[in-house]
Protein backbone atom coordinates (compact mmCIF):
# COMPACT_ATOMS: atom_id res chain seq x y z
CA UNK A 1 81.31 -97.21 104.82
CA UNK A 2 77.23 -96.91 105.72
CA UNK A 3 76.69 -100.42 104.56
CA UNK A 4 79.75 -101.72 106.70
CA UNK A 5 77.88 -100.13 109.99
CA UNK A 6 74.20 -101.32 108.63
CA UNK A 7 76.05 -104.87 108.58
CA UNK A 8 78.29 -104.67 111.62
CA UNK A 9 75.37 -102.95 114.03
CA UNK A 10 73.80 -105.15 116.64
CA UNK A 11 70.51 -104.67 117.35
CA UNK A 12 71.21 -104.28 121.09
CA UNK A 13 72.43 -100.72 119.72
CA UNK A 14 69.27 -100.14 118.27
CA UNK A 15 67.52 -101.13 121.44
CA UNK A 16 69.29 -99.01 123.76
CA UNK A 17 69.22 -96.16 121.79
CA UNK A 18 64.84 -96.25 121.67
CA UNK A 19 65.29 -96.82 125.46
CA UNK A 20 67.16 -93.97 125.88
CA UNK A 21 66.83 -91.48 123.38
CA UNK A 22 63.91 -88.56 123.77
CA UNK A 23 60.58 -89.39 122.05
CA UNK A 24 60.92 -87.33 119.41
CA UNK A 25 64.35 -87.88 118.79
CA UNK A 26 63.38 -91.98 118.05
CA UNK A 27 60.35 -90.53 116.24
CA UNK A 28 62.30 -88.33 113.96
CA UNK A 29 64.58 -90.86 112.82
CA UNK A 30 62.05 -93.96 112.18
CA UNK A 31 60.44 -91.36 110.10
CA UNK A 32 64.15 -90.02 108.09
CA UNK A 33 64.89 -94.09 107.71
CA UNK A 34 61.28 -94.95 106.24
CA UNK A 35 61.47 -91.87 103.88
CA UNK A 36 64.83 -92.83 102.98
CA UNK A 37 63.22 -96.68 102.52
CA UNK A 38 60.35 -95.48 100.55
CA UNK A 39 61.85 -93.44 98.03
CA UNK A 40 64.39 -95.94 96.78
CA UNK A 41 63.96 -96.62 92.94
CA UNK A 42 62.32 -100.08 93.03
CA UNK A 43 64.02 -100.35 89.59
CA UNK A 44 67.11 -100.83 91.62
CA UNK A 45 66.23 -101.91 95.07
CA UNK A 46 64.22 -104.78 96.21
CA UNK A 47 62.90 -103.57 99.59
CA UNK A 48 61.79 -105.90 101.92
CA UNK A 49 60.14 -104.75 105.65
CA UNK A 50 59.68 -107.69 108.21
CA UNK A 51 58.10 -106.86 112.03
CA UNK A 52 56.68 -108.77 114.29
CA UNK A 53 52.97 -108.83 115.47
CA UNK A 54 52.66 -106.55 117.96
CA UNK A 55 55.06 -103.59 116.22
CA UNK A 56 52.08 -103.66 113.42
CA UNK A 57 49.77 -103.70 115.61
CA UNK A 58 50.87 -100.32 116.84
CA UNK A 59 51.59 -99.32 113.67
CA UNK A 60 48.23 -99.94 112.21
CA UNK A 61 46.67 -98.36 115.51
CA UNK A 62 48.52 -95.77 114.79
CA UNK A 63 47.52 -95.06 111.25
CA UNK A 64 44.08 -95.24 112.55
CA UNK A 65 44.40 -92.34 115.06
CA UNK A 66 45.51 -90.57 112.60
CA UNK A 67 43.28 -90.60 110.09
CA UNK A 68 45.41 -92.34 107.29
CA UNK A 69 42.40 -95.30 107.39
């Protein structure tokens, strides 16, 4: 059933709900989603992350304010 919605979701959805969804609300789930990414047994999963330029560019940015770098 999740993998039939993770197929059948457009990203429009995914759009509108960063436009309209409180702050923390979009924080809290990028944050769920990438834990949930990065703890997947590579043994078993192939994970793959694509972005574009300017979404790592905040995300590096980011890391820098931070203090992770």
């Amino acid at each position: 059933m999740f993998k039939q919605f993770v197929n059948d979701v457009q990203p429009v959805v995914m759009e509108k709900f960063v436009e309209q969804a409180p702050p923390y609300v979009v924080h809290g789930m990028r944050t769920t989603v990438t834990n949930l990414l990065g703890t997947l047994p590579p043994s078993f999963f192939d994970v793959r992350i694509t972005t574009i330029g300017e979404n790592l560019q905040q995300l590096m940015y980011s890391v820098m304010l931070t203090g992770y770098m």
